[in-house]
PDB file of N, CA and C in Angstrom:
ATOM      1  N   UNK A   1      70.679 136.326  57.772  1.00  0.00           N
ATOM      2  CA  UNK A   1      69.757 135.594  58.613  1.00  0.00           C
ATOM      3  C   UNK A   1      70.570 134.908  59.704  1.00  0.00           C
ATOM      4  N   UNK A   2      70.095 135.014  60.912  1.00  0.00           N
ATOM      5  CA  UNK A   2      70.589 134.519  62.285  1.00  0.00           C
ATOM      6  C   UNK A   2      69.890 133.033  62.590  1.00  0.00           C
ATOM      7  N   UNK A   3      69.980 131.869  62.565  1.00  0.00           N
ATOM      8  CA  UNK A   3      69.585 131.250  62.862  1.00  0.00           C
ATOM      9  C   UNK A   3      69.862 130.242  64.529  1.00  0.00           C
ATOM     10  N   UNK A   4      69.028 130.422  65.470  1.00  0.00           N
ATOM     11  CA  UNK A   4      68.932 129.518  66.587  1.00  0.00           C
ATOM     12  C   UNK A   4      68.488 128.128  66.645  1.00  0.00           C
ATOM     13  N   UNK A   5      69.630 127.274  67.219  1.00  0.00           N
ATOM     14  CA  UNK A   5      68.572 125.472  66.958  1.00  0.00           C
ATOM     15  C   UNK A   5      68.790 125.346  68.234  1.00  0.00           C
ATOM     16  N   UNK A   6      67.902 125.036  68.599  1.00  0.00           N
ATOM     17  CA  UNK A   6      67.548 124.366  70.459  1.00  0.00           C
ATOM     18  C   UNK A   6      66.810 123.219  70.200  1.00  0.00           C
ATOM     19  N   UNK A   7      67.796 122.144  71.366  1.00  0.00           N
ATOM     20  CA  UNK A   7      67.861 120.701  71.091  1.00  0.00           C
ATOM     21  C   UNK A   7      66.684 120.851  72.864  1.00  0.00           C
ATOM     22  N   UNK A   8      65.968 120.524  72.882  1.00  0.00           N
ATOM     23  CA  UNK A   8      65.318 119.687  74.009  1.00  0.00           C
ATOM     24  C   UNK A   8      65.472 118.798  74.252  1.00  0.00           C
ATOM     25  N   UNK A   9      65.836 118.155  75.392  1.00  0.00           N
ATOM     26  CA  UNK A   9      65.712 116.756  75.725  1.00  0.00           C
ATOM     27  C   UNK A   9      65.109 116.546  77.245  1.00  0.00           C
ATOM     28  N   UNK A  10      63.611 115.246  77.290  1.00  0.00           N
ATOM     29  CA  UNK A  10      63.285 115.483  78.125  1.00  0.00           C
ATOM     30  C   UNK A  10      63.005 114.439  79.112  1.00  0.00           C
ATOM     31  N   UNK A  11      62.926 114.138  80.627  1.00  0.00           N
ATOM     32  CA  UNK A  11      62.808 113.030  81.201  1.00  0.00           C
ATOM     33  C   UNK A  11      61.743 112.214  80.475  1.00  0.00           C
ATOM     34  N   UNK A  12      60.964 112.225  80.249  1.00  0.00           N
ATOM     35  CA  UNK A  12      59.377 111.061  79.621  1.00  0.00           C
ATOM     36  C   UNK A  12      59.071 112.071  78.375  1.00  0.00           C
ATOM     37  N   UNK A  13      57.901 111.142  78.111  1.00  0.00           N
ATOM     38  CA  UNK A  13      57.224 111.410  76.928  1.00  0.00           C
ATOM     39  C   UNK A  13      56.222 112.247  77.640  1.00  0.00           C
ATOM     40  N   UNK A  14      55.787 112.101  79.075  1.00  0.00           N
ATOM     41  CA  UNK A  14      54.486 113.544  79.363  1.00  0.00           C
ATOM     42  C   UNK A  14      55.135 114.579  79.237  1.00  0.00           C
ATOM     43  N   UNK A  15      56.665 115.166  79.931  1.00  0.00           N
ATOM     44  CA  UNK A  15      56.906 115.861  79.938  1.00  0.00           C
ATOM     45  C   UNK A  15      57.600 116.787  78.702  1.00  0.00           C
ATOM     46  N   UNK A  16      57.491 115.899  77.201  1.00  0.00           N
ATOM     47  CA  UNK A  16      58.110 116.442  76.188  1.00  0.00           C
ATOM     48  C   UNK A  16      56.386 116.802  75.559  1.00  0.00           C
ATOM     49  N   UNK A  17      55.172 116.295  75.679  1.00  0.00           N
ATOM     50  CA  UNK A  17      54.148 116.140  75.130  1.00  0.00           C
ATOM     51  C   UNK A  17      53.223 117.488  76.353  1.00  0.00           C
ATOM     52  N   UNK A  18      53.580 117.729  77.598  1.00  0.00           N
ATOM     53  CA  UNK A  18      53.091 118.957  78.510  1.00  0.00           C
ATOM     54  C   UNK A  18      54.255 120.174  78.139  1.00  0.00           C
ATOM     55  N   UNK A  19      55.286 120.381  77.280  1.00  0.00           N
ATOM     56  CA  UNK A  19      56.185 120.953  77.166  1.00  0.00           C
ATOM     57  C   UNK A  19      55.213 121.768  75.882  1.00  0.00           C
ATOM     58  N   UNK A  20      54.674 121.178  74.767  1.00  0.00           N
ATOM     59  CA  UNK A  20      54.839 121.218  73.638  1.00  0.00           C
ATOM     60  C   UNK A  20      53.131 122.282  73.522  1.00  0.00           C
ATOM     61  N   UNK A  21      52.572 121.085  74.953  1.00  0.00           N
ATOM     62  CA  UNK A  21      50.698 121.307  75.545  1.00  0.00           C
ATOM     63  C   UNK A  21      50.939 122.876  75.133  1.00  0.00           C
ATOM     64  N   UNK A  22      52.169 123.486  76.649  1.00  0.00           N
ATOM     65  CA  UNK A  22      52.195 124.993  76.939  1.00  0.00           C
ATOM     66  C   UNK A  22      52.361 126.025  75.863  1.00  0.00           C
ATOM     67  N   UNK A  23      53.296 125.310  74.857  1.00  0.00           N
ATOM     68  CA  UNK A  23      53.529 126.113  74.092  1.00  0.00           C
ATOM     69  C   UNK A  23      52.394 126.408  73.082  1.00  0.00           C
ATOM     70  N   UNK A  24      51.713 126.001  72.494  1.00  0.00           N
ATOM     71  CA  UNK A  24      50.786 125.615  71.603  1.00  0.00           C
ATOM     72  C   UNK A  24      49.432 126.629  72.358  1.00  0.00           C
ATOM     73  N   UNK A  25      49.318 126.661  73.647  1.00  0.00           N
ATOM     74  CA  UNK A  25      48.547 127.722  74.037  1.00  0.00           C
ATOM     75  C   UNK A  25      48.675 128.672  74.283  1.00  0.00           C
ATOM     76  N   UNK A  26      50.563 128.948  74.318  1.00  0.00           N
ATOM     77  CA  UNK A  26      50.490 130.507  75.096  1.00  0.00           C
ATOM     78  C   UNK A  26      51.410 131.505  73.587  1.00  0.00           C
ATOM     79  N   UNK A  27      51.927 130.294  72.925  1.00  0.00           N
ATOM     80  CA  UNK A  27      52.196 130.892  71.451  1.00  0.00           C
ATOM     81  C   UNK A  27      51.852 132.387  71.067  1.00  0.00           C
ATOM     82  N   UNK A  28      50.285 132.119  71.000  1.00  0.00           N
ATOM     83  CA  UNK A  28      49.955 133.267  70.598  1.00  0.00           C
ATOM     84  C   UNK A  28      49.974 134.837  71.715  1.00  0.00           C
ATOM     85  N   UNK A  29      50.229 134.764  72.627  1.00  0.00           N
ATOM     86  CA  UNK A  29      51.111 135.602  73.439  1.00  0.00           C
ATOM     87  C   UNK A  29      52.451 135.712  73.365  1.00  0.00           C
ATOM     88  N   UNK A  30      52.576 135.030  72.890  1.00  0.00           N
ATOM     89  CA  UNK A  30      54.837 135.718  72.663  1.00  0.00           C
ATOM     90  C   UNK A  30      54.932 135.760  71.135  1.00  0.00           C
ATOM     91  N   UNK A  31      54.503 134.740  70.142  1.00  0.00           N
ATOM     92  CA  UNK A  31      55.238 135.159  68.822  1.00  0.00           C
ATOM     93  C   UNK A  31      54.367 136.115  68.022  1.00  0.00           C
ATOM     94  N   UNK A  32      53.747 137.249  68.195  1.00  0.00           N
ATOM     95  CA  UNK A  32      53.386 138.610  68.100  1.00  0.00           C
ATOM     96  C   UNK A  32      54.323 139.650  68.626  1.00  0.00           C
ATOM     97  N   UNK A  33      54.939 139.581  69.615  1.00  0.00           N
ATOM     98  CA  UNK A  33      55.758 140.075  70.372  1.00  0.00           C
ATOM     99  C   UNK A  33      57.483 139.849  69.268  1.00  0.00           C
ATOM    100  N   UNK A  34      57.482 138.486  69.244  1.00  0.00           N
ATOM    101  CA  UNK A  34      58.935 137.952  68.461  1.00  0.00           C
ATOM    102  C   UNK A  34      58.970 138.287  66.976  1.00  0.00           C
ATOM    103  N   UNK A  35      57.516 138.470  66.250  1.00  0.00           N
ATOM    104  CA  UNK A  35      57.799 139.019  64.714  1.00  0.00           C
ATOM    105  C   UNK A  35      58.133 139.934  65.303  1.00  0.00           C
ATOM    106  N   UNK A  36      57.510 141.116  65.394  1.00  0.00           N
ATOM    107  CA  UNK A  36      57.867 142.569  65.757  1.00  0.00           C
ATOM    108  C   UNK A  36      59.471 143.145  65.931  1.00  0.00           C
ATOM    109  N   UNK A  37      59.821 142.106  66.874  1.00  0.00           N
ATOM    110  CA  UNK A  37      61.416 142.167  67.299  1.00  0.00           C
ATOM    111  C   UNK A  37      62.402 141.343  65.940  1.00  0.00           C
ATOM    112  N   UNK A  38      61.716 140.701  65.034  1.00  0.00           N
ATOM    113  CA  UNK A  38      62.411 140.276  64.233  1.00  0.00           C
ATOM    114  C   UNK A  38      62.781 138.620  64.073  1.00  0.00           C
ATOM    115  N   UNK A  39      62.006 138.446  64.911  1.00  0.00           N
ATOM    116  CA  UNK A  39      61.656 136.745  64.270  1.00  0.00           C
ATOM    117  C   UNK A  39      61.138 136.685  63.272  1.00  0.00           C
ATOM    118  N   UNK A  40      61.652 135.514  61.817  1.00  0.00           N
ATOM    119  CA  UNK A  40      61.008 135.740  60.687  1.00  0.00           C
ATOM    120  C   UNK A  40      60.146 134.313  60.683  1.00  0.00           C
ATOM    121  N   UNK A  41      60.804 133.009  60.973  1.00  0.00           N
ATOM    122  CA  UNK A  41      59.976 132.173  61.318  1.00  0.00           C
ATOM    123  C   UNK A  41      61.010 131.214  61.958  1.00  0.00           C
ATOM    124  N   UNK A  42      59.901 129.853  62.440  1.00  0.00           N
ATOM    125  CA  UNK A  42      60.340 129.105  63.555  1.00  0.00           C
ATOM    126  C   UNK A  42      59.573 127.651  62.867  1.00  0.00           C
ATOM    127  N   UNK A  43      60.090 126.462  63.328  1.00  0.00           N
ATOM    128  CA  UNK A  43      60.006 125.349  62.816  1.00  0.00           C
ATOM    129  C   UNK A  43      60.140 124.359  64.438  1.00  0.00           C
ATOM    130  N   UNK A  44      59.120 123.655  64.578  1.00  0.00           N
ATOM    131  CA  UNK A  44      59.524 122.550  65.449  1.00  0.00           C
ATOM    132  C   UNK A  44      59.876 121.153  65.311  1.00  0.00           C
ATOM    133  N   UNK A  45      60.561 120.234  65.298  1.00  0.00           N
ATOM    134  CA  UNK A  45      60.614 119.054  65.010  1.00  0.00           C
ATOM    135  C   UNK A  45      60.581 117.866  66.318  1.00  0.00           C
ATOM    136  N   UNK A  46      60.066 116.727  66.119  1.00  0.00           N
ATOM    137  CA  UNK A  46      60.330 115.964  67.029  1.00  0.00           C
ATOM    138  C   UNK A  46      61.672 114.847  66.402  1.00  0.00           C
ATOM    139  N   UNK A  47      62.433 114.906  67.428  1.00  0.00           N
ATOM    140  CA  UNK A  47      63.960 114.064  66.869  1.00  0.00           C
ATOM    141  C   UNK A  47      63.120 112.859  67.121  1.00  0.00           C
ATOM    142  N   UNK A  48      64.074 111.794  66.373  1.00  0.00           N
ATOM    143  CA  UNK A  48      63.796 110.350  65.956  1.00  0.00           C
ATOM    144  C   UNK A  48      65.480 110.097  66.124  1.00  0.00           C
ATOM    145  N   UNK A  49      65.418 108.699  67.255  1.00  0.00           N
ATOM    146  CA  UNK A  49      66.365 108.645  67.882  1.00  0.00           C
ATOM    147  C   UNK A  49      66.301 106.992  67.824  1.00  0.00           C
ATOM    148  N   UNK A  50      67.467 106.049  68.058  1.00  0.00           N
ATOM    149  CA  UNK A  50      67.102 104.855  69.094  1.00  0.00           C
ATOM    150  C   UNK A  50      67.230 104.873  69.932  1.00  0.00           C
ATOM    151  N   UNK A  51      68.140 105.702  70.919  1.00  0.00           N
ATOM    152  CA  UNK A  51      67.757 105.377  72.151  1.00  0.00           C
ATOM    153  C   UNK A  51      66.716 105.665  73.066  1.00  0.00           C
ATOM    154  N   UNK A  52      65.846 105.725  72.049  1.00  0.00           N
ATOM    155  CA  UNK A  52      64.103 106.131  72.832  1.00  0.00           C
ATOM    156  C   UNK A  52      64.425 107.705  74.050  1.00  0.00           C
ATOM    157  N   UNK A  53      65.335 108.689  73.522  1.00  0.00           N
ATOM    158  CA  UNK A  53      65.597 109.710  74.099  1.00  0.00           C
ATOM    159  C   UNK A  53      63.961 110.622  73.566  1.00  0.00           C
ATOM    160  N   UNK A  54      63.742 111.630  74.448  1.00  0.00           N
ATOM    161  CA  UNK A  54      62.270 112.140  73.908  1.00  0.00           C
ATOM    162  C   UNK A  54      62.746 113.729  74.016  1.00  0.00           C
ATOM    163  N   UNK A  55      63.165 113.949  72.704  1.00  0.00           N
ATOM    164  CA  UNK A  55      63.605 115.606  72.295  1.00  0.00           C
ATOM    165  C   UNK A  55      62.364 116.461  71.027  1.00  0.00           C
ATOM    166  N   UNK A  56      62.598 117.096  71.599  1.00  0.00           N
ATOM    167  CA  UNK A  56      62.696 118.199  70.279  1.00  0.00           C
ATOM    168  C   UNK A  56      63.512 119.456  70.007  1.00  0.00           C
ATOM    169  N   UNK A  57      63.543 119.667  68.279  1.00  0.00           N
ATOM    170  CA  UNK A  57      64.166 120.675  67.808  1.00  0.00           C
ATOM    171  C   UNK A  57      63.435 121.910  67.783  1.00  0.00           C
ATOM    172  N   UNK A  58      63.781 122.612  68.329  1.00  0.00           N
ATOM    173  CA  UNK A  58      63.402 123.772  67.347  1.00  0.00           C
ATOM    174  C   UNK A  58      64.258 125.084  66.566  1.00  0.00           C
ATOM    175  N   UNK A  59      63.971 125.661  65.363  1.00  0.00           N
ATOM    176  CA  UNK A  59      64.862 126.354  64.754  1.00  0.00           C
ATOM    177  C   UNK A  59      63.904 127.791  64.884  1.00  0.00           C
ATOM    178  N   UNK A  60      64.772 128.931  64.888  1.00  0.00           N
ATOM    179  CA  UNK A  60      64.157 129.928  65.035  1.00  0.00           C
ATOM    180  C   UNK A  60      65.019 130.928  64.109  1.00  0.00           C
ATOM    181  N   UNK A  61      64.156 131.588  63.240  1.00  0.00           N
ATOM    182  CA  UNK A  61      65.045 132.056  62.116  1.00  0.00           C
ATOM    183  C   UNK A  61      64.720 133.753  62.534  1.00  0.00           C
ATOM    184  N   UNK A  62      66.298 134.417  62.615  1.00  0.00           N
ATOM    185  CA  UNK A  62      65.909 135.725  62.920  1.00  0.00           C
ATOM    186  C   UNK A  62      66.389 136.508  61.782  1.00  0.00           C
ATOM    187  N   UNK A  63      65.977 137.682  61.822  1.00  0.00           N
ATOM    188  CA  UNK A  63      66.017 138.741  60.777  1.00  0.00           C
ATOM    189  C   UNK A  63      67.923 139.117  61.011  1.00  0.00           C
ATOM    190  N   UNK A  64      68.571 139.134  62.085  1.00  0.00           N
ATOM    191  CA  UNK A  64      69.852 139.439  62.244  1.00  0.00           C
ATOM    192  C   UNK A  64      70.739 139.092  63.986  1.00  0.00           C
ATOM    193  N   UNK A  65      71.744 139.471  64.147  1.00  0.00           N
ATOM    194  CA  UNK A  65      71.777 139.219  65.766  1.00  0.00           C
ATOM    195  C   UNK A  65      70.816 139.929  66.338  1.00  0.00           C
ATOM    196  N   UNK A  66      70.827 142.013  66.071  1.00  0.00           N
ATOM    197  CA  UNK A  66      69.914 142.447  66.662  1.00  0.00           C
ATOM    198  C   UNK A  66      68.700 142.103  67.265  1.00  0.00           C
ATOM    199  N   UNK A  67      67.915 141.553  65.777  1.00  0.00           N
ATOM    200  CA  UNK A  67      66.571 140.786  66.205  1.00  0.00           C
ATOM    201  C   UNK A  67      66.749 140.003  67.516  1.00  0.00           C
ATOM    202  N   UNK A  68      67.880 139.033  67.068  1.00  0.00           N
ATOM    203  CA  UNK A  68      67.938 137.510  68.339  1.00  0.00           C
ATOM    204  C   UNK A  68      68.152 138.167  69.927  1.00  0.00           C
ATOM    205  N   UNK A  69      69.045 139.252  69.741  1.00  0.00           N
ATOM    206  CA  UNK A  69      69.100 139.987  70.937  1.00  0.00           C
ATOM    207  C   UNK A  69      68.063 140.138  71.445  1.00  0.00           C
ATOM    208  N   UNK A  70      67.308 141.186  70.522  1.00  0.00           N
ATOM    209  CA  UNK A  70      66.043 141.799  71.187  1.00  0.00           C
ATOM    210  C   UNK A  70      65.234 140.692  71.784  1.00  0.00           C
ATOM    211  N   UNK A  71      64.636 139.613  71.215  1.00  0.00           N
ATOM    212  CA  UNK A  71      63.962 138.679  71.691  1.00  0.00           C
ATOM    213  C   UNK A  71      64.278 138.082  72.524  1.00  0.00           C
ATOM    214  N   UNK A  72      65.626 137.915  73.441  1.00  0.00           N
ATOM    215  CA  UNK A  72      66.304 136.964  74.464  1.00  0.00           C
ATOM    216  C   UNK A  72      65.493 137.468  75.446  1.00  0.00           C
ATOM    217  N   UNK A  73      64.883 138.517  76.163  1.00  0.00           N
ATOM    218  CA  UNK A  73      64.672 139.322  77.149  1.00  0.00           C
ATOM    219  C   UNK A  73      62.779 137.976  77.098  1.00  0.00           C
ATOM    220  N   UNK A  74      61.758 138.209  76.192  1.00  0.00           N
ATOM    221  CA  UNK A  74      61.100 137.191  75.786  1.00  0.00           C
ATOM    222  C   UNK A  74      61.304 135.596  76.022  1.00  0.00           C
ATOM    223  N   UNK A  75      62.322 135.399  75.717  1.00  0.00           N
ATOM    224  CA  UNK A  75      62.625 133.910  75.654  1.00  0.00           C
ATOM    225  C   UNK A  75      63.024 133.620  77.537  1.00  0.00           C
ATOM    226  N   UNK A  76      63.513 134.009  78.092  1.00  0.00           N
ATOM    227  CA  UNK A  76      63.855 134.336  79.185  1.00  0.00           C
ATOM    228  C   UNK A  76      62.708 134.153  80.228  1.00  0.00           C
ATOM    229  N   UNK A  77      61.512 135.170  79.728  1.00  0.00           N
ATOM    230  CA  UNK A  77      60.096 135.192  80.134  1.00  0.00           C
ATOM    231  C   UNK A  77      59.844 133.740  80.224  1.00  0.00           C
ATOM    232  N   UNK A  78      59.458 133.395  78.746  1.00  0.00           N
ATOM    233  CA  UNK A  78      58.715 131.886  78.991  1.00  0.00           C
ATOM    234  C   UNK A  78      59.777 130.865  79.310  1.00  0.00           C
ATOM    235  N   UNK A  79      60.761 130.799  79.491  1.00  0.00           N
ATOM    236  CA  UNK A  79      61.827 129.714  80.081  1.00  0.00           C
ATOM    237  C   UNK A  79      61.660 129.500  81.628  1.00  0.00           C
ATOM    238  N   UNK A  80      61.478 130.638  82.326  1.00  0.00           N
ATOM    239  CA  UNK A  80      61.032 131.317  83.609  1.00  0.00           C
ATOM    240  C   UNK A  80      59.923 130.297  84.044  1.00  0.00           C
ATOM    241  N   UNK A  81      58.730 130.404  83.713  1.00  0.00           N
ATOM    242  CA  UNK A  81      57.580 129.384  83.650  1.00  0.00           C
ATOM    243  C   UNK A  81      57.935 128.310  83.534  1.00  0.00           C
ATOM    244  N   UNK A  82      58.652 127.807  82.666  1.00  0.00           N
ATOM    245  CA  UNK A  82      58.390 126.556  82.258  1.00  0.00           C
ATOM    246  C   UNK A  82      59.599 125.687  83.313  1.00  0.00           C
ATOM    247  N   UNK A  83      60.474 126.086  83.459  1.00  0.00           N
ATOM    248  CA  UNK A  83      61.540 125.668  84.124  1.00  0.00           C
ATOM    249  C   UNK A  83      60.912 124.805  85.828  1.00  0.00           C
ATOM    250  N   UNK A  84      60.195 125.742  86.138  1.00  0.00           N
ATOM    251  CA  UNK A  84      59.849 125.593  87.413  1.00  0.00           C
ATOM    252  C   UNK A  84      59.337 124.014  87.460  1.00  0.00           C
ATOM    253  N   UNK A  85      58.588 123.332  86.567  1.00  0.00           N
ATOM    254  CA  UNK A  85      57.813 122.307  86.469  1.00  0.00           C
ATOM    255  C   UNK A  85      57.521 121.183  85.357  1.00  0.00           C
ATOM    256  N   UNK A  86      58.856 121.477  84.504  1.00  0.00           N
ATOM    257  CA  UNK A  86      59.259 120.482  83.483  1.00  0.00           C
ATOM    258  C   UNK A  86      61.227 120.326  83.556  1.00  0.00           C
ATOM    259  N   UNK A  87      61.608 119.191  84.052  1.00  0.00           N
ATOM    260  CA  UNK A  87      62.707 119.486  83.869  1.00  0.00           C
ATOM    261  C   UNK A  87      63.227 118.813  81.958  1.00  0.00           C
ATOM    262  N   UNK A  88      64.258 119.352  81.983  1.00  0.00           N
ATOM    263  CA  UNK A  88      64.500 119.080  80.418  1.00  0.00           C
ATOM    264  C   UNK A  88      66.309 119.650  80.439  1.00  0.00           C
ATOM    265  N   UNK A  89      66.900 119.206  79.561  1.00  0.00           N
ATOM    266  CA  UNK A  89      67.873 120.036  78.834  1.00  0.00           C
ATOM    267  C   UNK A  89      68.546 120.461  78.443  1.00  0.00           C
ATOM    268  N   UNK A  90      68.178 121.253  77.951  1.00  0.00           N
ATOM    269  CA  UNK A  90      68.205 122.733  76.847  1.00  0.00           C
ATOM    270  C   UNK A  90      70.089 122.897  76.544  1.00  0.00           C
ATOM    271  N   UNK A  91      70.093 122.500  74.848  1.00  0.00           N
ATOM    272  CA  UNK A  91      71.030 122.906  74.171  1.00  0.00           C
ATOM    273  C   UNK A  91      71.190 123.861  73.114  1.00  0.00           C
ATOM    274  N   UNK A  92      72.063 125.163  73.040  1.00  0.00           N
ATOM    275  CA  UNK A  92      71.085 125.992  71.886  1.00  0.00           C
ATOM    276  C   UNK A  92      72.484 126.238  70.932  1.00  0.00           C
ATOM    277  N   UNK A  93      72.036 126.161  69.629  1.00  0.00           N
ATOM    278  CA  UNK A  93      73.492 126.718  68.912  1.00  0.00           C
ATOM    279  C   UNK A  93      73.006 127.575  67.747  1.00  0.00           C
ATOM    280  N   UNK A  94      73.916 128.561  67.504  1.00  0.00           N
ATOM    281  CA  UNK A  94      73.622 129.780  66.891  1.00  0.00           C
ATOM    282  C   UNK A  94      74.388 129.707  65.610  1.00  0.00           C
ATOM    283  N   UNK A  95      73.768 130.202  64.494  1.00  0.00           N
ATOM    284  CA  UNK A  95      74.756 130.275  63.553  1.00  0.00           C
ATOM    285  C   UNK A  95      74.278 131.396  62.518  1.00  0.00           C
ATOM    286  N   UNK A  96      75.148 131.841  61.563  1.00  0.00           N
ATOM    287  CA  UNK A  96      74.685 132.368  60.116  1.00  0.00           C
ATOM    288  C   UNK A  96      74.199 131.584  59.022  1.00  0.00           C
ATOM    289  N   UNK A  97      73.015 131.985  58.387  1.00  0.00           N
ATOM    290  CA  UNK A  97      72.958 131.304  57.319  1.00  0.00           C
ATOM    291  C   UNK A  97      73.560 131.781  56.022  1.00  0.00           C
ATOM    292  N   UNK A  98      74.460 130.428  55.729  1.00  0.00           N
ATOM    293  CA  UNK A  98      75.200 130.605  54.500  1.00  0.00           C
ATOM    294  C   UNK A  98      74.825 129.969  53.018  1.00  0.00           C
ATOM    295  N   UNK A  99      73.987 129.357  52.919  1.00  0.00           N
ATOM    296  CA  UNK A  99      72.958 129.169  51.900  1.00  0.00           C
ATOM    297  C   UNK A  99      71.714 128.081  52.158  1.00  0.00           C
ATOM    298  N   UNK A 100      71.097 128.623  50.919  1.00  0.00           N
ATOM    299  CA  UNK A 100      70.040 127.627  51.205  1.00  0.00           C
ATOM    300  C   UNK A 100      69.008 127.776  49.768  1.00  0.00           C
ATOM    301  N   UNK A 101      68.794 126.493  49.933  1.00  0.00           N
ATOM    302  CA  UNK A 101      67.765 126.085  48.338  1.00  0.00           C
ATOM    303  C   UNK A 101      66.726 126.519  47.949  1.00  0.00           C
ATOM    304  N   UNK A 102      65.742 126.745  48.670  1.00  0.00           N
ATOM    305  CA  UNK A 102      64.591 127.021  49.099  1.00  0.00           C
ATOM    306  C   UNK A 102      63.865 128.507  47.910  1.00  0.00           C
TER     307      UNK A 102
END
């Protein structure tokens, strides 16, 4: 398992809360597209911070690099959009998963 964590961080709270708006509606246009390619699942979190910074996590769990490959071309797509009119950002770190409890 390939796992991606992308740290958001964003000027205000509209723009982490219109970030979250887009996704939540257009979702169902890309992650149909991202199982297929090998997304197995994805998790969002909102960080809890003091310095009243306004982020979120998200983890995106892929089937292998292949998968993560295939889907960059996707991710790219909706980054495209969103970039233009939310500034934010974007930290991403990649890793293997080497165990887990679950």
């Amino acid at each position: 398992m390939l796992i991606n964590i992308t740290i958001q961080t964003f000027m205000s709270e509209n723009e982490l809360e219109l970030s979250q708006s887009r996704w939540e509606s257009s979702k169902d246009k890309y992650l149909p597209r991202l199982y297929t390619l090998g997304l197995e699942r994805f998790t969002t979190t909102r960080i809890w911070t003091k310095a009243d910074k306004h982020s979120l996590a998200h983890v995106w769990e892929y089937r292998d690099k292949e998968a993560m490959d295939n889907c960059m071309p996707i991710w790219s797509e909706i980054e495209a959009t969103w970039r233009e009119t939310i500034i934010m950002k974007t930290t991403s770190y990649r890793g293997v998963q080497i165990s887990c409890d679950a």
